[in-house]
N, C-alpha and C. Protein backbone atom coordinates (compact mmCIF):
# COMPACT_ATOMS: atom_id res chain seq x y z
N UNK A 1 -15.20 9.58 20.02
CA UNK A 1 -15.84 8.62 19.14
C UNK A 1 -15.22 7.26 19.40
N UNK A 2 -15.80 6.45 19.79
CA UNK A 2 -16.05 4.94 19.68
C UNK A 2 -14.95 4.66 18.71
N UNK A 3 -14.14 3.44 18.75
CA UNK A 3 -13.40 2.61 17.42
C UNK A 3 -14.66 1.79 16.79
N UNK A 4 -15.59 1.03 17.19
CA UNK A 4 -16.35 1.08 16.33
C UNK A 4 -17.34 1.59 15.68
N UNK A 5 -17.06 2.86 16.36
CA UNK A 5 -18.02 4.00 15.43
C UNK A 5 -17.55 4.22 13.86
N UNK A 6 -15.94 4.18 14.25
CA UNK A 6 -14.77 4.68 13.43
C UNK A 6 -14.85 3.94 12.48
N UNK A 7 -15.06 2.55 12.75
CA UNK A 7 -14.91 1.17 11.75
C UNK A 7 -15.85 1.45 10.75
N UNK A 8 -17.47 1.74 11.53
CA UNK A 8 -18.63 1.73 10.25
C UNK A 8 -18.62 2.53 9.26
N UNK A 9 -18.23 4.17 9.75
CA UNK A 9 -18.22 4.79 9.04
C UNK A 9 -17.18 5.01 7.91
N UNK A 10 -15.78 4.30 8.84
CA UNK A 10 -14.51 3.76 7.65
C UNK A 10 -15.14 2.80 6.20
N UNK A 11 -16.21 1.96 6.82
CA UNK A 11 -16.71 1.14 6.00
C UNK A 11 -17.48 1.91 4.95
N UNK A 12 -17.98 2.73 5.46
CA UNK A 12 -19.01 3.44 4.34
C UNK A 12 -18.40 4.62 3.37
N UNK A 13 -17.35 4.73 3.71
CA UNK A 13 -16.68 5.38 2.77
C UNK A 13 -16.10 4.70 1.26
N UNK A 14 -15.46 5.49 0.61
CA UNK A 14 -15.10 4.83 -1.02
C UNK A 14 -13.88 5.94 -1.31
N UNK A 15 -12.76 5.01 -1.29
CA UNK A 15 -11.52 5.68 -2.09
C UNK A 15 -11.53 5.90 -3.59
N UNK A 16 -12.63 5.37 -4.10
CA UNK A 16 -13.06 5.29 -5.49
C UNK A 16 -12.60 6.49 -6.30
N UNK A 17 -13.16 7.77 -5.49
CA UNK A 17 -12.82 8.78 -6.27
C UNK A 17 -11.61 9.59 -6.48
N UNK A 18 -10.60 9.03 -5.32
CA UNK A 18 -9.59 9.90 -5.17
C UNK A 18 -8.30 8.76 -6.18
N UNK A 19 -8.21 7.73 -5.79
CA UNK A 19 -7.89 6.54 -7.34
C UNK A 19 -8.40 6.98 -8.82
N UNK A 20 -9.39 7.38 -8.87
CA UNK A 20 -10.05 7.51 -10.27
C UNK A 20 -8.73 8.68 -10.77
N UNK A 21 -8.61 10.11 -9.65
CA UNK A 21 -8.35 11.35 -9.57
C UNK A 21 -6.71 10.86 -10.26
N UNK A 22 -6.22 10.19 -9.16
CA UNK A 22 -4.67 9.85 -9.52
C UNK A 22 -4.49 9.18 -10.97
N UNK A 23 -5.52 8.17 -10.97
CA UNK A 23 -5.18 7.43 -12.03
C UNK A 23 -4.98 8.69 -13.69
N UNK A 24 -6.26 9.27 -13.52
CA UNK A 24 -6.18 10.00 -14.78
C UNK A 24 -4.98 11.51 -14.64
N UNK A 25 -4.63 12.07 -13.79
CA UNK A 25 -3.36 12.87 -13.02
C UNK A 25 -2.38 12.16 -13.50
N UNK A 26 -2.00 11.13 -13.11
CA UNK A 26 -1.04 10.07 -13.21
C UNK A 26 -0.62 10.03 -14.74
N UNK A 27 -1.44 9.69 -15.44
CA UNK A 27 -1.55 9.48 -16.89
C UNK A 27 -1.28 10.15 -17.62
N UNK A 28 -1.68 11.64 -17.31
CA UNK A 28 -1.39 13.24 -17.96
C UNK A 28 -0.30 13.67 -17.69
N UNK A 29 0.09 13.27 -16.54
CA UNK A 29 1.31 14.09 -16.25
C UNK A 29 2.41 12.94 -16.57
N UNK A 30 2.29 12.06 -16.37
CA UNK A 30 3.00 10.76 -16.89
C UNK A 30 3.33 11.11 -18.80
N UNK A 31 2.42 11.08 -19.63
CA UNK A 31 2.48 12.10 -20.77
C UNK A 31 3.11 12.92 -21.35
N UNK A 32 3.18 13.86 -20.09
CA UNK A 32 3.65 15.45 -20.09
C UNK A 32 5.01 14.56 -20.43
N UNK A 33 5.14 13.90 -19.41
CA UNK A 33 6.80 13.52 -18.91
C UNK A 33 7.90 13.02 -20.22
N UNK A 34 6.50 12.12 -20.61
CA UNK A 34 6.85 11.17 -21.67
C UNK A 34 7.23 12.15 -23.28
N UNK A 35 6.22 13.10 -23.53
CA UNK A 35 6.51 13.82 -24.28
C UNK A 35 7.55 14.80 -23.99
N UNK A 36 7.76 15.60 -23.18
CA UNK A 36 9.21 16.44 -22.87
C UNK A 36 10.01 15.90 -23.12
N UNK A 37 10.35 14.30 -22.03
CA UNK A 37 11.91 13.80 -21.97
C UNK A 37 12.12 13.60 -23.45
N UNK A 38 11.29 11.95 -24.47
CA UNK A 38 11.61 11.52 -25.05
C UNK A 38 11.08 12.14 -26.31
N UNK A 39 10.50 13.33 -26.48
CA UNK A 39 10.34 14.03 -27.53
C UNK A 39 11.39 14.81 -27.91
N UNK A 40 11.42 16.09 -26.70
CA UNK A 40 11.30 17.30 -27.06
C UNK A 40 13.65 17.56 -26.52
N UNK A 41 13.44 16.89 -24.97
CA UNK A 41 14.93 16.66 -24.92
C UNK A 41 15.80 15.99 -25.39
N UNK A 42 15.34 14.65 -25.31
CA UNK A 42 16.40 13.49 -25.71
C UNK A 42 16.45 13.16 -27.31
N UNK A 43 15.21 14.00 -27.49
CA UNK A 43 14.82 13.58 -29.01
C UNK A 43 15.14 12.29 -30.14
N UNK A 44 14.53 11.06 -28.97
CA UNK A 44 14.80 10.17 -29.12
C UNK A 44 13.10 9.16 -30.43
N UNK A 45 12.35 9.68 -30.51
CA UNK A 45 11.17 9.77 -31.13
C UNK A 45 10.37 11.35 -31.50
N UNK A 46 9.41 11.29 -32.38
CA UNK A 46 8.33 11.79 -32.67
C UNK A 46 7.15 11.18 -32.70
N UNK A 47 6.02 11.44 -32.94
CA UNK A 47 4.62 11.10 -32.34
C UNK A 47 4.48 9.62 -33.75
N UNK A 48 4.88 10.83 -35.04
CA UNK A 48 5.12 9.78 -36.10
C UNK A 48 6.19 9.70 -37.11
N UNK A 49 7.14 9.25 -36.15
CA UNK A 49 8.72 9.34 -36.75
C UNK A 49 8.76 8.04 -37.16
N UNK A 50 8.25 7.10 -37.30
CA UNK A 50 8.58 5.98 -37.75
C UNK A 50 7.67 5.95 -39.64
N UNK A 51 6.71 6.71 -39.21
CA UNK A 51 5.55 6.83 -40.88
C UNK A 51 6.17 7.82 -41.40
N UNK A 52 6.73 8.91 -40.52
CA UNK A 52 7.07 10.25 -41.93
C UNK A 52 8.59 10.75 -40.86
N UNK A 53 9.53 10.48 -41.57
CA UNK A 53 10.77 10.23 -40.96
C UNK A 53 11.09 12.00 -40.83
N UNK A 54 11.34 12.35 -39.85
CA UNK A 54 11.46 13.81 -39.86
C UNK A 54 13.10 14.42 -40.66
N UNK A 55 12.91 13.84 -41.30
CA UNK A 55 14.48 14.40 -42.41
C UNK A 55 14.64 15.75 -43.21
N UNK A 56 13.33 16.20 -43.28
CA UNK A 56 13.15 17.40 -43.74
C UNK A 56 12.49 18.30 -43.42
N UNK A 57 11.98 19.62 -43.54
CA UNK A 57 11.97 21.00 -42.61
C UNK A 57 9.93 20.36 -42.44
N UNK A 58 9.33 19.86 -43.25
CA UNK A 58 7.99 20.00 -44.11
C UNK A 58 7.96 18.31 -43.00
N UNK A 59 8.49 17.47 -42.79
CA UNK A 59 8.45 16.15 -41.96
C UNK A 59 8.46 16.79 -40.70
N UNK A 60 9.39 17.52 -40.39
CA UNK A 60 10.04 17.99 -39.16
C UNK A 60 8.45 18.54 -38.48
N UNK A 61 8.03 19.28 -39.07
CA UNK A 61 6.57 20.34 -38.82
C UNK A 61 5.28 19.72 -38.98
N UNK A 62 5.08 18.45 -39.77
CA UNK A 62 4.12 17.42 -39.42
C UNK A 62 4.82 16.84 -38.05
N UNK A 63 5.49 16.73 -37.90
CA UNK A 63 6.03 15.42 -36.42
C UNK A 63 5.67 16.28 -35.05
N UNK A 64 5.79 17.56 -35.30
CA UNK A 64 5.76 18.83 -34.31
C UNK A 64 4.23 18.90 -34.16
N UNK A 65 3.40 18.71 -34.82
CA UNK A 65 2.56 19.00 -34.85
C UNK A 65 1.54 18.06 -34.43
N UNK A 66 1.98 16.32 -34.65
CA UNK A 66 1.40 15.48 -33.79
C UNK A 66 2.25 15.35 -32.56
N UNK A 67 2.95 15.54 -32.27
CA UNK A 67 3.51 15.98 -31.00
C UNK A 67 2.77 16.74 -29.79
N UNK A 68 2.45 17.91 -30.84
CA UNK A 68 1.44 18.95 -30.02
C UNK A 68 0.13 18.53 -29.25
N UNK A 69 -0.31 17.40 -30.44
CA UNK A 69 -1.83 16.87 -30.78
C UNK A 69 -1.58 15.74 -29.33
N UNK A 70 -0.78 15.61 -29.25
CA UNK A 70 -0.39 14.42 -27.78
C UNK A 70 -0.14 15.35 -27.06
N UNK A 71 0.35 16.22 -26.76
CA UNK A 71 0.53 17.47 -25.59
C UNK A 71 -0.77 18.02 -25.17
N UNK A 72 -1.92 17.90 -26.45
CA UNK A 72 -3.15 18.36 -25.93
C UNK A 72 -3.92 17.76 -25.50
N UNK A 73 -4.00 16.10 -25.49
CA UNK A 73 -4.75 14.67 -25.31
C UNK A 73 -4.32 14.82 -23.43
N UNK A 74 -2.70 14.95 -23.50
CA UNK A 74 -2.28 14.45 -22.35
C UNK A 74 -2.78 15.67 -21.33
N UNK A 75 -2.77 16.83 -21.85
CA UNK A 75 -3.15 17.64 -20.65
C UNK A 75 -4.52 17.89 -20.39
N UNK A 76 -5.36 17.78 -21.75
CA UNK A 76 -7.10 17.21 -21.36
C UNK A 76 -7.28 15.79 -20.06
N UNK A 77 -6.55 14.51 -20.44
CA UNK A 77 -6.23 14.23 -19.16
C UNK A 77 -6.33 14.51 -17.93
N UNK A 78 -5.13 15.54 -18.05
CA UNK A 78 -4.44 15.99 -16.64
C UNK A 78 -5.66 17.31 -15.71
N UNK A 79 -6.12 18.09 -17.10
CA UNK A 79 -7.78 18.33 -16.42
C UNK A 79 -8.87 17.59 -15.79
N UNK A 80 -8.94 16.72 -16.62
CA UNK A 80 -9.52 15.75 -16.32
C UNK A 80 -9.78 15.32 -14.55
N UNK A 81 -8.34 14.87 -14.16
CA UNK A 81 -7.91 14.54 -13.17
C UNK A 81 -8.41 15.60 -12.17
N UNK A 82 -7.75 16.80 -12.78
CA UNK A 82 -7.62 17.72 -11.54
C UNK A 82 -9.31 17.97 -11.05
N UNK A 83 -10.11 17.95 -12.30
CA UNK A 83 -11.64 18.04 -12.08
C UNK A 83 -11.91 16.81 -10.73
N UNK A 84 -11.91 15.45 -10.96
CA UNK A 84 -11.83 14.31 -10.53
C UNK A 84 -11.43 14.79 -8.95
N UNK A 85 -10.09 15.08 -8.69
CA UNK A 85 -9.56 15.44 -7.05
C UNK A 85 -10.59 16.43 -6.91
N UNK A 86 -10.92 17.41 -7.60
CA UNK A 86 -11.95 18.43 -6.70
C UNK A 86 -13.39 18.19 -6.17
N UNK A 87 -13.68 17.29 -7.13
CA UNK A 87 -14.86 16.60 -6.79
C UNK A 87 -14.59 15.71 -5.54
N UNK A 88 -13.54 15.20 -5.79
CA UNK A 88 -13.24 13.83 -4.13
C UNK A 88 -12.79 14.58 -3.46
N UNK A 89 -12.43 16.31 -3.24
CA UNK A 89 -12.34 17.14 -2.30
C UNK A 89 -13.08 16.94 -1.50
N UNK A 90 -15.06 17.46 -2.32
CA UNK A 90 -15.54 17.96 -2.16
C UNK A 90 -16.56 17.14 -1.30
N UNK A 91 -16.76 16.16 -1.48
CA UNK A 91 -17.11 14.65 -0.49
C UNK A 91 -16.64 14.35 0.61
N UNK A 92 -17.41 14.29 1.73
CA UNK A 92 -17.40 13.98 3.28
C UNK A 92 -16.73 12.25 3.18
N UNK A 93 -17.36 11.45 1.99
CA UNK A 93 -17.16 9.98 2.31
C UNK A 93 -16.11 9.70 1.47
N UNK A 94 -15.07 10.47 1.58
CA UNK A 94 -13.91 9.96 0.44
C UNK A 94 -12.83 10.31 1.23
N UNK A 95 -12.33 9.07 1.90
CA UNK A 95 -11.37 9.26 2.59
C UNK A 95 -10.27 9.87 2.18
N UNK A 96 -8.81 10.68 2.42
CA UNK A 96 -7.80 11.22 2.19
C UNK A 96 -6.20 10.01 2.60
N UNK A 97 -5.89 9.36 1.28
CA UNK A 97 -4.45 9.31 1.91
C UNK A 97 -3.27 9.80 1.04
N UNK A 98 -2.38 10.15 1.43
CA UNK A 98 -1.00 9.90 0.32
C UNK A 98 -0.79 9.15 -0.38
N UNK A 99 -0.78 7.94 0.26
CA UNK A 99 -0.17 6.76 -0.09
C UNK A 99 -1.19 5.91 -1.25
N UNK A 100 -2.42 6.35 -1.37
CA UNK A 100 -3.55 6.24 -1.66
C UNK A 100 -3.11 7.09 -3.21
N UNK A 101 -3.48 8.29 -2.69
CA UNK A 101 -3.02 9.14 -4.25
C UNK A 101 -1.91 9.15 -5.12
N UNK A 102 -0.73 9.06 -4.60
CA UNK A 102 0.58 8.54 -5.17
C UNK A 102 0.50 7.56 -6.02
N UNK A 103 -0.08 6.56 -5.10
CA UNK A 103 -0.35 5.14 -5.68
C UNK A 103 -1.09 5.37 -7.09
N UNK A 104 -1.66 5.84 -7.23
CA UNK A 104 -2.55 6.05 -8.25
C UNK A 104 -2.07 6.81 -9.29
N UNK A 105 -1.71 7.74 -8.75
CA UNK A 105 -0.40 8.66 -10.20
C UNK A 105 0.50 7.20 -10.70
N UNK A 106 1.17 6.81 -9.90
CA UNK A 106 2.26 5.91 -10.41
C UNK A 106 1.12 5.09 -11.27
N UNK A 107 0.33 4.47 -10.54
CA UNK A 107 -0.52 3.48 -11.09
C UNK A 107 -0.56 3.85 -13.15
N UNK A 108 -1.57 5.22 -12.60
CA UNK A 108 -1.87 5.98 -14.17
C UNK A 108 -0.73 6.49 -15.10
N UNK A 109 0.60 6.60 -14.35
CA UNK A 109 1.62 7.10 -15.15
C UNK A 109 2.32 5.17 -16.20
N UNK A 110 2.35 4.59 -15.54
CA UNK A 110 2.24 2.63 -15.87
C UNK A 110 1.35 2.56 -16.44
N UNK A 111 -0.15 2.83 -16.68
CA UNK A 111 -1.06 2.48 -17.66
C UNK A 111 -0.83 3.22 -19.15
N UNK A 112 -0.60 4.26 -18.68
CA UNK A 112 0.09 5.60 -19.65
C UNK A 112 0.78 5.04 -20.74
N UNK A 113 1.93 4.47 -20.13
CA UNK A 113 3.11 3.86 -20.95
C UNK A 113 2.58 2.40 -21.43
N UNK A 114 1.91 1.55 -20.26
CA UNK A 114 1.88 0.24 -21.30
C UNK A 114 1.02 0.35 -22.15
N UNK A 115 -0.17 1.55 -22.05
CA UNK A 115 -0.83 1.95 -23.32
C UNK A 115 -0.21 2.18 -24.69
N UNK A 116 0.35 3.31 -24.27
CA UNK A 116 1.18 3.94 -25.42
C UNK A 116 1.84 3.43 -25.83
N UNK A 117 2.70 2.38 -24.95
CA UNK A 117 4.11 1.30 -25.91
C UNK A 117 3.46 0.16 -26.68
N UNK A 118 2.21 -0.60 -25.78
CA UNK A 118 1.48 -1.36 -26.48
C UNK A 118 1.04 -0.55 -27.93
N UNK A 119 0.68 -0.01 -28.01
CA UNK A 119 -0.41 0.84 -29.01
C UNK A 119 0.55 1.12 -29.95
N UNK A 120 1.28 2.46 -30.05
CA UNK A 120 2.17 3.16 -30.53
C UNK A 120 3.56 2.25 -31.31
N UNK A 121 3.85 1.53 -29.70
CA UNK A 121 5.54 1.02 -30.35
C UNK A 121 5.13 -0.28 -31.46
N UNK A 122 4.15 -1.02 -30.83
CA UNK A 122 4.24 -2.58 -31.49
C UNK A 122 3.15 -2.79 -31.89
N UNK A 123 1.59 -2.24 -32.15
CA UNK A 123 0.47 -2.72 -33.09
C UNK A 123 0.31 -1.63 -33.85
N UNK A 124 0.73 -0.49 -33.92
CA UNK A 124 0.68 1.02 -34.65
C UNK A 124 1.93 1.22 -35.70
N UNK A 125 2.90 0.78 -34.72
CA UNK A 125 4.14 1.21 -35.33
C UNK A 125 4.51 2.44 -36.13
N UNK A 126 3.79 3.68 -35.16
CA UNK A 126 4.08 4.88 -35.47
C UNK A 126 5.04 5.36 -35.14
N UNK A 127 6.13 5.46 -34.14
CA UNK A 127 7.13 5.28 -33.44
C UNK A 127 7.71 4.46 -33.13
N UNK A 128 9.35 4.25 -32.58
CA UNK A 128 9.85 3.57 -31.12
C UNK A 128 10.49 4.00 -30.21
N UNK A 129 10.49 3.81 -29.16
CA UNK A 129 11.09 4.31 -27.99
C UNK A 129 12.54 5.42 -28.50
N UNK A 130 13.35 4.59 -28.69
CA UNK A 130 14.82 4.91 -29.44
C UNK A 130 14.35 4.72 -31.39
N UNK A 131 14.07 5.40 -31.82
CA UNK A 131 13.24 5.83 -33.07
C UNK A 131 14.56 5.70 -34.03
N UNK A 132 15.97 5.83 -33.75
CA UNK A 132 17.28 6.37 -34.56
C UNK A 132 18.05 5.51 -34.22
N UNK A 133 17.75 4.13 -34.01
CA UNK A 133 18.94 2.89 -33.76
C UNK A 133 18.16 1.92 -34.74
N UNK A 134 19.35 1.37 -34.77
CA UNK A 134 19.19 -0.29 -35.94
C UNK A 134 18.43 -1.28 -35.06
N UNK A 135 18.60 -1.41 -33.34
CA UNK A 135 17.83 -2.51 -32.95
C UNK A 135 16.61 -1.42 -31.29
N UNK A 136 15.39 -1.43 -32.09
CA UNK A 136 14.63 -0.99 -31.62
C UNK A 136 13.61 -1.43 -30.52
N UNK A 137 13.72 -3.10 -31.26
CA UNK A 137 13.18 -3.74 -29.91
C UNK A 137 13.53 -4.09 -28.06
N UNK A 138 14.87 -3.87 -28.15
CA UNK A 138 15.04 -3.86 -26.50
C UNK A 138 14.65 -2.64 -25.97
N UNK A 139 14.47 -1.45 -26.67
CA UNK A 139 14.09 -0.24 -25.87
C UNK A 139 12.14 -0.17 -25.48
N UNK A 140 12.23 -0.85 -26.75
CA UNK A 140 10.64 -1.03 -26.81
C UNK A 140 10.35 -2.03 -25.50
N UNK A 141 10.47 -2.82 -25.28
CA UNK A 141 10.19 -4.14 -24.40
C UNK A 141 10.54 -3.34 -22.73
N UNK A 142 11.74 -2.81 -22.79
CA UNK A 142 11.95 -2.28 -21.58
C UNK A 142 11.04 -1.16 -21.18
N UNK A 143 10.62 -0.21 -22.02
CA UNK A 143 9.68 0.96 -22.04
C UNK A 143 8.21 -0.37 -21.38
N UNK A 144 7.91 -1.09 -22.26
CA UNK A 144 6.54 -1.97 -21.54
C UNK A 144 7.08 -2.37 -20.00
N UNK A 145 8.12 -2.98 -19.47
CA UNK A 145 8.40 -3.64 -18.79
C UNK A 145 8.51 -2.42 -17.72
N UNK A 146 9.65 -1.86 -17.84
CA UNK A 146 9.61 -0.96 -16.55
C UNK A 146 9.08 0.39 -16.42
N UNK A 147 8.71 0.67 -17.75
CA UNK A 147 7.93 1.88 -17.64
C UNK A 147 6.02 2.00 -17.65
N UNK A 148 5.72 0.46 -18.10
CA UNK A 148 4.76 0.27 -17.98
C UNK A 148 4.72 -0.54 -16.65
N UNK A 149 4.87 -2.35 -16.70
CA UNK A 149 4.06 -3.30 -15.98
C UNK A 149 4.90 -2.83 -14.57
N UNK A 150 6.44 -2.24 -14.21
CA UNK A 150 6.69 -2.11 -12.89
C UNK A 150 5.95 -1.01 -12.72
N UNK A 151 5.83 -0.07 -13.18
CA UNK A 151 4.91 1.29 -12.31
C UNK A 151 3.34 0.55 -12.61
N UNK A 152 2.91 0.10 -12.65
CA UNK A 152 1.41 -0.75 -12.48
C UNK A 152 1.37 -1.05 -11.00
N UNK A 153 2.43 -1.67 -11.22
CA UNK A 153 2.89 -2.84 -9.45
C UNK A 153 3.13 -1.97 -8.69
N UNK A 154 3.80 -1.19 -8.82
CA UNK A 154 4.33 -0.58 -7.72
C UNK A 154 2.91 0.34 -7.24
N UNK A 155 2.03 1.12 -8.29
CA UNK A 155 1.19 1.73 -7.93
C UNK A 155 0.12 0.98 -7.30
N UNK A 156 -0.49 -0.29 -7.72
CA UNK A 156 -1.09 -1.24 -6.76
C UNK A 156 -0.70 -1.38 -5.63
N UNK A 157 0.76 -1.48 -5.65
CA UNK A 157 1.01 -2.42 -3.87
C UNK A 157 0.96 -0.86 -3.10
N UNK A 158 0.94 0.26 -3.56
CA UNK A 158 0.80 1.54 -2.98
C UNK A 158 -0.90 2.16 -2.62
N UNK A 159 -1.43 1.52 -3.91
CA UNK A 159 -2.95 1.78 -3.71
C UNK A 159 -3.76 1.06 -2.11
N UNK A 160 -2.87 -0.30 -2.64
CA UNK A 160 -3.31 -1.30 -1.45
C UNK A 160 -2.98 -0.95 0.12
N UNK A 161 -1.61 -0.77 0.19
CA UNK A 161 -1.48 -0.16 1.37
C UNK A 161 -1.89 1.12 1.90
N UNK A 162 -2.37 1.59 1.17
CA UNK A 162 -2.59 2.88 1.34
C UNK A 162 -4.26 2.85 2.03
N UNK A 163 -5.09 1.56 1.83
CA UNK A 163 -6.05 1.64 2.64
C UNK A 163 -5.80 1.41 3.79
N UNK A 164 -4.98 1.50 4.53
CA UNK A 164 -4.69 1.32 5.93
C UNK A 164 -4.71 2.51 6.79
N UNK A 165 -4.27 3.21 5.59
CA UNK A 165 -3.47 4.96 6.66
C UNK A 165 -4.68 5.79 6.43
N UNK A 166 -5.94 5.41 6.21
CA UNK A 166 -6.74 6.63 5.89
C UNK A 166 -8.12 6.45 6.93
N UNK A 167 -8.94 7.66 7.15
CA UNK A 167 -9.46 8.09 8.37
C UNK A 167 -10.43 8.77 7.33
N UNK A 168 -12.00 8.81 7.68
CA UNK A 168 -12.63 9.53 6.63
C UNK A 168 -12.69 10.95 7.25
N UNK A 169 -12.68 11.94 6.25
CA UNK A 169 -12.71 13.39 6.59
C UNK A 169 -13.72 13.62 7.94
N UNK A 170 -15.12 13.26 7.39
CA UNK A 170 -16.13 13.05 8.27
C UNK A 170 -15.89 13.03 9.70
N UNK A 171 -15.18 12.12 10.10
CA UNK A 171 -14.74 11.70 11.71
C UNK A 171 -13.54 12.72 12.33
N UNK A 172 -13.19 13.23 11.46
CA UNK A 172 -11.91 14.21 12.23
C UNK A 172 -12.58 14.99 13.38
């Protein structure tokens, strides 16, 4: 095959779907992450530890329970996703890269968080990051900053490069 055979049909392809795939992957499992570490290990928050302070057995089992209710959002998600990759499996015009899909988890795991910190930490104020300290706002700001806007960036400049390394299935 021709390089500019290679070019047109490079052209007529769409990474669209395999980005879509990561982004919502990204997000769920980003989630997962978010709920394990800072829930369930570090037990540094609850879903609504800041409205109903888990001090007692009857708080403790409401907080557990929107906890759960985010364990089930995040892994509808993470279906979500996995539906999403099978479908951009299943397409001749959807090119395949790593660097491409990675990009896109990171991307969705950064939307994840500046969602949730936006939302949650500072217009909801159902939580904060560090839920059990006197000064709550530097954890909050850093959770936006590097757990949100750097994994954004980083998943962009990964999305971006990542159109370079890819070859559509089609032409193999």
């Amino acid at each position: 095959m021709e390089t500019n055979e290679v070019i047109d049909k490079v052209s007529k392809t769409t990474r669209r779907p395999l980005i879509a795939a990561g982004i919502l992957m990204g997000a769920g499992l980003g989630g997962f992450l978010d709920g394990i570490m800072l829930h369930q290990i570090l037990q540094w928050h609850n879903m609504m530890s800041s409205r109903i302070p888990p001090d007692t057995l009857v708080a403790a089992k409401i907080n557990m329970a929107w906890d759960g209710i985010f364990h089930a959002g995040v892994w509808v998600l993470t279906i979500i996703g996995l539906a999403f990759l099978w479908g951009a499996g299943k397409r001749r015009d959807v090119p395949w890269s790593g660097k491409t899909f990675l990009g896109s988890m990171i991307f969705g795991f950064g939307l994840f968080n500046f969602v949730e910190g936006l939302m949650n930490h500072q217009l909801l104020g159902i939580h904060h990051v560090r839920e059990y300290t006197d000064n709550k706002m530097p954890w909050d700001l850093g959770f936006l900053v590097i757990g949100g806007i750097a994994l954004l960036g980083v998943g962009w400049l990964m999305i971006r490069s990542g159109g370079k390394d890819i070859v559509p299935r089609a032409n193999l």
